[in-house]
Protein backbone atom coordinates (compact mmCIF):
# COMPACT_ATOMS: atom_id res chain seq x y z
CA UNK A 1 85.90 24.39 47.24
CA UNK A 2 86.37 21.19 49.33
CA UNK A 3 87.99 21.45 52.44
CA UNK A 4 90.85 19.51 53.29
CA UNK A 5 92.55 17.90 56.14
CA UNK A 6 95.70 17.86 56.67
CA UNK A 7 98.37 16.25 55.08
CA UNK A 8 97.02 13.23 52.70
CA UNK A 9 99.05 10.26 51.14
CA UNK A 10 99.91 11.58 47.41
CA UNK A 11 102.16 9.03 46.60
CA UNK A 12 99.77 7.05 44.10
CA UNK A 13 97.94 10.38 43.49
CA UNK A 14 101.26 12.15 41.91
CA UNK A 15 101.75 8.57 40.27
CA UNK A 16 98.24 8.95 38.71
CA UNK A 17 98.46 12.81 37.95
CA UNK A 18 102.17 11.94 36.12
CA UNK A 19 100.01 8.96 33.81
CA UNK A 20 97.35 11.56 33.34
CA UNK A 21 100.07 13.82 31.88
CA UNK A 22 101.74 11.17 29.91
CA UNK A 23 98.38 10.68 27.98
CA UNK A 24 97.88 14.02 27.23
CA UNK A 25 101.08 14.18 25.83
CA UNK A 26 103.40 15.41 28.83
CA UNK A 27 102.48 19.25 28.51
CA UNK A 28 104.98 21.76 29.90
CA UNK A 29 104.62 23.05 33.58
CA UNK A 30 104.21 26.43 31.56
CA UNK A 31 101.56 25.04 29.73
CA UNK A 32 99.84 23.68 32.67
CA UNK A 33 100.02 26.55 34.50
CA UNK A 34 98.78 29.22 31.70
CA UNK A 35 95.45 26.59 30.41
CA UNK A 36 94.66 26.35 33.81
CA UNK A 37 94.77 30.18 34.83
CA UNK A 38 92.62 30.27 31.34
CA UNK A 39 90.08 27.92 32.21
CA UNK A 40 89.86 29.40 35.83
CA UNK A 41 89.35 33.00 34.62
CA UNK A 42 86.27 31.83 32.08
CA UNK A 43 85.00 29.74 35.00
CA UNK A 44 85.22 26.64 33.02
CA UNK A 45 83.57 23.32 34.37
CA UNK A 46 85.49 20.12 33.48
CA UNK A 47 84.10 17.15 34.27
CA UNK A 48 82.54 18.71 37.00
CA UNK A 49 85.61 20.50 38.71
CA UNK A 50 85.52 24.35 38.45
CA UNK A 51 89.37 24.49 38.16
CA UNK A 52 91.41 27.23 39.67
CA UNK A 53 94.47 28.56 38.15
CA UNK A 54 97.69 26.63 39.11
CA UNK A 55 101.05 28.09 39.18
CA UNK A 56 103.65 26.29 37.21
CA UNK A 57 105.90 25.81 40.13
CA UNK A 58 102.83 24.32 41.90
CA UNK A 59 102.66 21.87 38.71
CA UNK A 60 106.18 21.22 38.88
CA UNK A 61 106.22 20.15 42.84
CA UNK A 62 103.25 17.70 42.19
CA UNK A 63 104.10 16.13 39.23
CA UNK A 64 107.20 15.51 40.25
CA UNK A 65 106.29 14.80 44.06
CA UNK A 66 108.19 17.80 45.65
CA UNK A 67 106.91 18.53 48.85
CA UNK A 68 105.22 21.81 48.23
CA UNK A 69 104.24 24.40 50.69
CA UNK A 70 102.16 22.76 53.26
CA UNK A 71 99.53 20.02 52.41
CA UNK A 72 98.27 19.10 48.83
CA UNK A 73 94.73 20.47 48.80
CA UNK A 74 92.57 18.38 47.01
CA UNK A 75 92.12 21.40 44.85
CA UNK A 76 95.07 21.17 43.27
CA UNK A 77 94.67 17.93 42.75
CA UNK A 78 91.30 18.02 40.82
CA UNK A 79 92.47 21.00 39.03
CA UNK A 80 95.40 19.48 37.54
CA UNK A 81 93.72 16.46 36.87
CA UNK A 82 91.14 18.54 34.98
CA UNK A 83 93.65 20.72 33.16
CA UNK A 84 95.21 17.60 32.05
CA UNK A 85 92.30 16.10 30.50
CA UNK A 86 90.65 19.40 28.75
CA UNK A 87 94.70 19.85 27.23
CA UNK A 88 93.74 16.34 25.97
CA UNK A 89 90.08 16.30 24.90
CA UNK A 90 91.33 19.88 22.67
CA UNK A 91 94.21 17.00 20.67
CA UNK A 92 91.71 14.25 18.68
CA UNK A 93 95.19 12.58 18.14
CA UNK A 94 95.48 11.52 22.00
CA UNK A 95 93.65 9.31 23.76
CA UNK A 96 92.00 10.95 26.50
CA UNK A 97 89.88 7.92 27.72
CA UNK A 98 93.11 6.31 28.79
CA UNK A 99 93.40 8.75 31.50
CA UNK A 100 92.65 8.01 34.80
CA UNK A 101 89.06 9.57 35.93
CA UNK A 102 88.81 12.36 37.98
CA UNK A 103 86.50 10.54 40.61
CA UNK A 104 89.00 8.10 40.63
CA UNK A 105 91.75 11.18 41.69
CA UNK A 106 89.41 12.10 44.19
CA UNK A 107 89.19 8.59 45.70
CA UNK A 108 93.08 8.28 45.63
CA UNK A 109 93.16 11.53 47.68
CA UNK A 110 91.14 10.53 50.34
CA UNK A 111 93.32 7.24 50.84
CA UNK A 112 94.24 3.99 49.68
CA UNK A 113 90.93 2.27 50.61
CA UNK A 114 89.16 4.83 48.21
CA UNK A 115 87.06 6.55 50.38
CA UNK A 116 84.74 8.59 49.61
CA UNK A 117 83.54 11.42 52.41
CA UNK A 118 80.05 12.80 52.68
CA UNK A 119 79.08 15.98 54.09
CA UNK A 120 79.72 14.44 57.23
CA UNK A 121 82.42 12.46 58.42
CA UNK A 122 81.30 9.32 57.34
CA UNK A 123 81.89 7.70 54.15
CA UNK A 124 81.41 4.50 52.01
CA UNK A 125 84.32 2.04 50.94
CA UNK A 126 83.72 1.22 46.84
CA UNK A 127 83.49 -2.40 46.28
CA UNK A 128 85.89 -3.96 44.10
CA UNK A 129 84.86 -6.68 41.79
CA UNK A 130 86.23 -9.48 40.38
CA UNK A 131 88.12 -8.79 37.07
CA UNK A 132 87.93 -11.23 34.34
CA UNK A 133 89.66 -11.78 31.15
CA UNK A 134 89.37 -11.26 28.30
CA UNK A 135 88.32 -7.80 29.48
CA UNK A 136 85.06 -6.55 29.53
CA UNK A 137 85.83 -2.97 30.21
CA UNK A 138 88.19 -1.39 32.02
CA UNK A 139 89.67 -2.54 35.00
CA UNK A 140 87.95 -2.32 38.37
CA UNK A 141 90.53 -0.30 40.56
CA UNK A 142 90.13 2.92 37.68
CA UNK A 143 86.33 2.88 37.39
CA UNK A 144 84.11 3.41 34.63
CA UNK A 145 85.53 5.56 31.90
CA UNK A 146 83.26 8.69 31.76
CA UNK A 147 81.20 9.08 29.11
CA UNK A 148 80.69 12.67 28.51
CA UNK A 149 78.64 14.41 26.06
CA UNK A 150 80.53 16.33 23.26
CA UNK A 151 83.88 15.22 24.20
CA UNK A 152 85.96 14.04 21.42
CA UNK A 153 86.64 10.27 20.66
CA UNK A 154 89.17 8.27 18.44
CA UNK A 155 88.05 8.44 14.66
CA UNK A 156 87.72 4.97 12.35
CA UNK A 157 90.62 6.90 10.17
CA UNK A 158 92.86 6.38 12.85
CA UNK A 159 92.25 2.80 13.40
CA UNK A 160 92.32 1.93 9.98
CA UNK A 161 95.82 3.94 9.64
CA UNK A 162 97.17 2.20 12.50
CA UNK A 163 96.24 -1.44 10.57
CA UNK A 164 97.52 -0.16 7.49
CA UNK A 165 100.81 0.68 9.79
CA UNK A 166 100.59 -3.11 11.05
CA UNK A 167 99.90 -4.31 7.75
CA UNK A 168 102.91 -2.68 6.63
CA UNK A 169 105.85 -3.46 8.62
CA UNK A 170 104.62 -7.18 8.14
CA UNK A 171 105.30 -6.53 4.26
CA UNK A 172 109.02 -5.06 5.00
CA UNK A 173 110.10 -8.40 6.83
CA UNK A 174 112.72 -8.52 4.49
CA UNK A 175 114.03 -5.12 4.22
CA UNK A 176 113.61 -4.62 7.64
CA UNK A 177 116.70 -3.89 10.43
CA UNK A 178 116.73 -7.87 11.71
CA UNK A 179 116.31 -9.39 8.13
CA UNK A 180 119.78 -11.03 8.70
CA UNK A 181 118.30 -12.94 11.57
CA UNK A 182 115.27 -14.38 9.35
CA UNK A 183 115.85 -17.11 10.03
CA UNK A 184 115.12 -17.70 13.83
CA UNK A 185 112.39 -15.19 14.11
CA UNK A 186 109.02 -16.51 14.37
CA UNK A 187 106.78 -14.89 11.74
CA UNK A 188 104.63 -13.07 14.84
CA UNK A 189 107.24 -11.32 16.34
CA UNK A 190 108.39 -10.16 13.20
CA UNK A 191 106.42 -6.96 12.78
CA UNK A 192 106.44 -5.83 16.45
CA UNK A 193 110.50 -6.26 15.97
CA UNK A 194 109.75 -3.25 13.11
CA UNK A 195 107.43 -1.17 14.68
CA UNK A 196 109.93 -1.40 18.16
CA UNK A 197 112.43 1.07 16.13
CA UNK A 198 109.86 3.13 15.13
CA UNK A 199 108.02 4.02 18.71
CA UNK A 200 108.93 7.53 19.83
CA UNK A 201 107.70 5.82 23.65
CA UNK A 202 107.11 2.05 25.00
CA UNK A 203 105.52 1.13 27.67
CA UNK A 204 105.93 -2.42 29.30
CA UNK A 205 104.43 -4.84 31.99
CA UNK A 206 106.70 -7.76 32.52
CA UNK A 207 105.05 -10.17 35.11
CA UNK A 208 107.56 -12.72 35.86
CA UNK A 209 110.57 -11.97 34.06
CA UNK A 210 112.94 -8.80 33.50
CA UNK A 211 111.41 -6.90 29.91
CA UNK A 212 113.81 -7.71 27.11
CA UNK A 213 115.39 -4.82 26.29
CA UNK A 214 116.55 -4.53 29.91
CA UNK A 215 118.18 -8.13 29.98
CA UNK A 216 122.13 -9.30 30.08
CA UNK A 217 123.73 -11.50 27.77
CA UNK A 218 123.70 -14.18 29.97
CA UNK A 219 120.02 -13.14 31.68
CA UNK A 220 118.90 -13.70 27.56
CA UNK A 221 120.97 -16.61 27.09
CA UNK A 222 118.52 -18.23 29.70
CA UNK A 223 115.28 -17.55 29.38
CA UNK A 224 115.47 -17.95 25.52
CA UNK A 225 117.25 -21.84 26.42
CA UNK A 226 114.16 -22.69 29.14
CA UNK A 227 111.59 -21.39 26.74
CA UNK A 228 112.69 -23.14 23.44
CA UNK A 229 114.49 -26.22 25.12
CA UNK A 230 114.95 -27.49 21.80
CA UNK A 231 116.99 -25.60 19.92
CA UNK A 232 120.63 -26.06 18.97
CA UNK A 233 123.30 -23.71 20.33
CA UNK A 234 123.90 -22.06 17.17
CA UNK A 235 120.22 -20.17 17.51
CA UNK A 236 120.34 -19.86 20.81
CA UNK A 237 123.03 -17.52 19.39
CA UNK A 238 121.64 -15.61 16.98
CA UNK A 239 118.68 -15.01 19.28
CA UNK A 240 120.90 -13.93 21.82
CA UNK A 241 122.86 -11.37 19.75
CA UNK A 242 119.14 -10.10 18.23
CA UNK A 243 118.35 -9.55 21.57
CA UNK A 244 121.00 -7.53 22.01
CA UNK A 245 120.93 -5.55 18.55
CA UNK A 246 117.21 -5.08 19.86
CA UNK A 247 119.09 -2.81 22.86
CA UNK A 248 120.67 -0.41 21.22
CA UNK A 249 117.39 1.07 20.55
CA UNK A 250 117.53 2.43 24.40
CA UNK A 251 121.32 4.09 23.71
CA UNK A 252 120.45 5.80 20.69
CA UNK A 253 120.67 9.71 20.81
CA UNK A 254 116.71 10.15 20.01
CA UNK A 255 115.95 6.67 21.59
CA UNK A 256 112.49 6.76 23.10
CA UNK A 257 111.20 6.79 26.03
CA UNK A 258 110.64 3.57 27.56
CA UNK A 259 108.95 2.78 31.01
CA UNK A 260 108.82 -0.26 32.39
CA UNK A 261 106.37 -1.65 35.53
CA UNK A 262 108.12 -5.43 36.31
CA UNK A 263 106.81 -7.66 38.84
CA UNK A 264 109.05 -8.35 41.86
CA UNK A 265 108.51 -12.21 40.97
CA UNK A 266 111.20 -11.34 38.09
CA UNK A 267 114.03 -10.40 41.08
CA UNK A 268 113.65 -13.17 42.37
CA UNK A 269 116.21 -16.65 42.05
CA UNK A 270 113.45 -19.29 40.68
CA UNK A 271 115.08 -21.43 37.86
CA UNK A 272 117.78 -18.36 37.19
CA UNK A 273 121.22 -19.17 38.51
CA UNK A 274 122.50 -16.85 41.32
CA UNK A 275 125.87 -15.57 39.05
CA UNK A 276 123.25 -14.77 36.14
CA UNK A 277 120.79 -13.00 38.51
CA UNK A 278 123.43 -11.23 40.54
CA UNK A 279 124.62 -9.73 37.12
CA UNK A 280 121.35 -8.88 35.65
CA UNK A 281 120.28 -7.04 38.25
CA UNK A 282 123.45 -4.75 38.89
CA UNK A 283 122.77 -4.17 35.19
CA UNK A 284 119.37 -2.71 36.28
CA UNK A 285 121.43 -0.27 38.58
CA UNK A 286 123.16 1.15 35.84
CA UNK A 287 120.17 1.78 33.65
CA UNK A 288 118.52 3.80 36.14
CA UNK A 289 121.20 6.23 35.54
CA UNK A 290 119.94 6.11 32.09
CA UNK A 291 117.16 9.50 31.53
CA UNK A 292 114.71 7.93 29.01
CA UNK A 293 114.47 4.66 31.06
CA UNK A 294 112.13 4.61 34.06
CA UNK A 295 111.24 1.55 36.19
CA UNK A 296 109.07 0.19 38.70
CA UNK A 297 108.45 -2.68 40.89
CA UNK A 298 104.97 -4.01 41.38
CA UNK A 299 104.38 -6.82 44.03
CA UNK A 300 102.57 -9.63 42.51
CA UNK A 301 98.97 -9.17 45.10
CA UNK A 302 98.82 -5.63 43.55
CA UNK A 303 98.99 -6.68 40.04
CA UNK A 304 96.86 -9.77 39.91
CA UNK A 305 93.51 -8.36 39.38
CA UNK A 306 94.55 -5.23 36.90
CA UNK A 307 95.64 -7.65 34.19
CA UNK A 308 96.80 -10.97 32.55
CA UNK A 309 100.27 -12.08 33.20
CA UNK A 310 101.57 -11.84 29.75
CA UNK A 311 104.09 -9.15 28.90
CA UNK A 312 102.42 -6.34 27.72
CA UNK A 313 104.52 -3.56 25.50
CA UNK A 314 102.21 -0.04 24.27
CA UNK A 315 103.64 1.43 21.55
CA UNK A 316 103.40 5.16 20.67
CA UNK A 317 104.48 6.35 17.36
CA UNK A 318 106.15 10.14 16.40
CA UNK A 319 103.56 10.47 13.22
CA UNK A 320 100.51 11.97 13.86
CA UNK A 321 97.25 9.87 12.50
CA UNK A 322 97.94 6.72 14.75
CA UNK A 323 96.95 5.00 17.43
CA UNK A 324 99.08 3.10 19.95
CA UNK A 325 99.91 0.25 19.48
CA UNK A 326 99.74 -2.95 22.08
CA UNK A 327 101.33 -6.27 21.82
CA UNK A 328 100.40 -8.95 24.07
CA UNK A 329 103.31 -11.86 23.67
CA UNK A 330 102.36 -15.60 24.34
CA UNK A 331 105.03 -18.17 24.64
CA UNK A 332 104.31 -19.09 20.76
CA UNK A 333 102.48 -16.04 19.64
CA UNK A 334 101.86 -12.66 19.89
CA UNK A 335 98.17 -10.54 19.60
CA UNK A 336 98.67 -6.79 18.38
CA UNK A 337 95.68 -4.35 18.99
CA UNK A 338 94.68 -1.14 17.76
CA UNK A 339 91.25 -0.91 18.16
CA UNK A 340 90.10 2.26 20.15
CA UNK A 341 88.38 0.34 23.00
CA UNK A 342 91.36 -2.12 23.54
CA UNK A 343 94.34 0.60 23.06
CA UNK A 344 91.96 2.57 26.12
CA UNK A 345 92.07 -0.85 27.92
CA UNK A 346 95.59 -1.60 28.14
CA UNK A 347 96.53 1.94 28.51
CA UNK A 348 94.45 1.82 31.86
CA UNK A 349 95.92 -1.18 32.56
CA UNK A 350 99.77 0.39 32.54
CA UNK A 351 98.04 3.62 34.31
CA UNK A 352 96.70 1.03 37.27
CA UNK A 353 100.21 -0.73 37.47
CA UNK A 354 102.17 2.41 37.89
CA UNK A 355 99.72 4.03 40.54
CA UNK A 356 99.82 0.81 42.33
CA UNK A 357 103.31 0.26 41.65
CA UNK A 358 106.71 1.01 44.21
CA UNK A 359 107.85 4.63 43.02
CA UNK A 360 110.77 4.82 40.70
CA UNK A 361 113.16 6.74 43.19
CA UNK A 362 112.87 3.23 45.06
CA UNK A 363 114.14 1.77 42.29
CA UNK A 364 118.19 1.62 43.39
CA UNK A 365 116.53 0.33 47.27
CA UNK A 366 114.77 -2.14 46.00
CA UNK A 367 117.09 -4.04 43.69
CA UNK A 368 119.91 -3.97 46.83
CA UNK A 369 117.81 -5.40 48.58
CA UNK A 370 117.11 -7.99 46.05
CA UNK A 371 120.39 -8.33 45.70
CA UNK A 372 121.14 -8.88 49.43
CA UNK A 373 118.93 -12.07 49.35
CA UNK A 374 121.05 -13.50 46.91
């Protein structure tokens, strides 16, 4: 077992365990706590961590970053993070490459510049390259996904039921929930506007303005003018009241889950009057009170290398047999993918932004003070 010293900075280590457990479908703390007992009793190696049995309370404290008795170990760090991933390698319908790496939990451990210790006490600072895009792989502040012998990947009969999926909500444009607003929605948005009612969770990066389905009236009314300058009041309108219809989806009794990372260029004035800003960020207050709706605020240095700046939205799906589903909106278009490789790559993406991201109980501080400046 490693030895540790003393107490460590967890914060982006919970926030990387709690994306770890998202991917393998959030398991119970019971769960946890019995695979992990399991896997320590047959002396099971996973990914090169001989995991020890963790008691659910213990699972409870970190994932939800309790202070638990004395420091976290970094035991019970790489044991979690390795019960987490075999609970996801056993379900071929999750996508256990998305997870962040257990080196990578290691590194976060041993502190935010990702030090590494040797034997000794000195150590060797990882050198982070420049990301480019389109990606190449997956982003440089995760690492290399492993590659591990034996351990189960996404099937072709996934990715071709995930097109078929595609193909079909762009058939049911017409039958579809917003067929009375035809008429003003482009022909690209038209299928994610399906699929958005159908997501059992969505996960968003918004990097300069506040996500959609978060927005006032007014907040819409807006952005949809200074984006299409051109068009008449009446479909400013009827894009304004989609919008809206397009909400409801959050107050619905089985509404999904929905988790947003934002970039704190979106709190602030720009182009947005103060009155219209002021309100549509008191209206962020109340929706943290909201259970299914989680939040965070990303400064705009943290972000810049991890990923584009287009809004992002991940899309997972109730029915078995699919994979998630990303949307990557343009001013005048929108790019779905569902190809194994690229779902992996934007799911790391999201995983990066929340790790790196303010934690959601600073949520309430940090749009006061936002709206202090005002």
């Amino acid at each position: 077992m490693a030895s540790e010293e003393g107490v460590r900075p967890v914060t982006e280590v919970v926030k990387a365990l709690r994306h770890n457990r998202h991917i393998a479908d959030n398991p119970s703390y019971e769960t946890i706590g019995r695979v992990s007992h399991m896997l320590a009793a047959r002396k099971t190696l996973v990914y090169g961590v001989q995991v020890e049995g963790i008691p659910r309370s213990t699972a409870n404290d970190l994932l939800r970053g309790k202070r638990v008795r004395g420091p976290i170990k970094l035991w019970q760090v790489l044991s979690l993070g390795a019960t987490l991933r075999w609970i996801a390698d056993q379900n071929d319908q999750l996508d256990a490459d998305a997870m962040i790496p257990i080196p990578e939990l290691r590194r976060l451990y041993y502190g935010a510049e990702q030090r590494e210790p040797s034997a000794s006490a000195g150590g060797k600072t990882a050198a982070r390259p420049r990301h480019h895009w389109p990606p190449a792989g997956p982003p440089p502040s995760i690492g290399p996904v492993e590659a591990v012998p034996g351990a189960p990947g996404m099937s072709r009969e996934r990715e071709q039921a995930t097109e078929r999926l595609l193909d079909d909500a762009r058939r049911r444009g017409s039958d579809a929930w917003w067929s009375a607003y035809e008429g003003v929605v482009p022909e690209w948005l038209a299928a994610y506007l399906t699929l958005e009612r159908e997501a059992q969770e969505i996960r968003v990066y918004a990097p300069y303005r506040i996500p959609e389905l978060l927005q006032t009236r007014e907040y819409a009314r807006h952005t949809i003018r200074e984006d299409m300058p051109g068009l008449d009041r009446k479909t400013v309108a009827r894009l304004v009241k989609l919008r809206m219809r397009r909400q409801e989806l959050l107050r619905r009794s089985d509404s999904p889950e929905y988790w947003a990372v934002v970039n704190v260029r979106a709190l602030q004035r720009g182009t947005v009057p103060p009155d219209v800003l002021r309100a549509q960020l008191k209206h962020l207050l109340t929706m943290a009170n909201f259970r299914n709706i989680e939040v965070q605020f990303i400064k705009d240095e943290a972000a810049r290398d991890v990923i584009c700046p287009r809004p992002i939205t991940i899309m997972r799906f109730a029915e078995g047999g699919y994979l998630d589903m990303v949307f990557v909106q343009h001013p005048d278009h929108g790019i779905y993918h569902y190809r194994n490789t690229d779902v992996a790559y934007f799911s790391l993406c999201h995983g990066t932004l929340a790790v790196r991201a303010i934690q959601p109980f600073e949520m309430v501080r940090t749009l006061l003070k936002a709206l202090d400046r005002l």
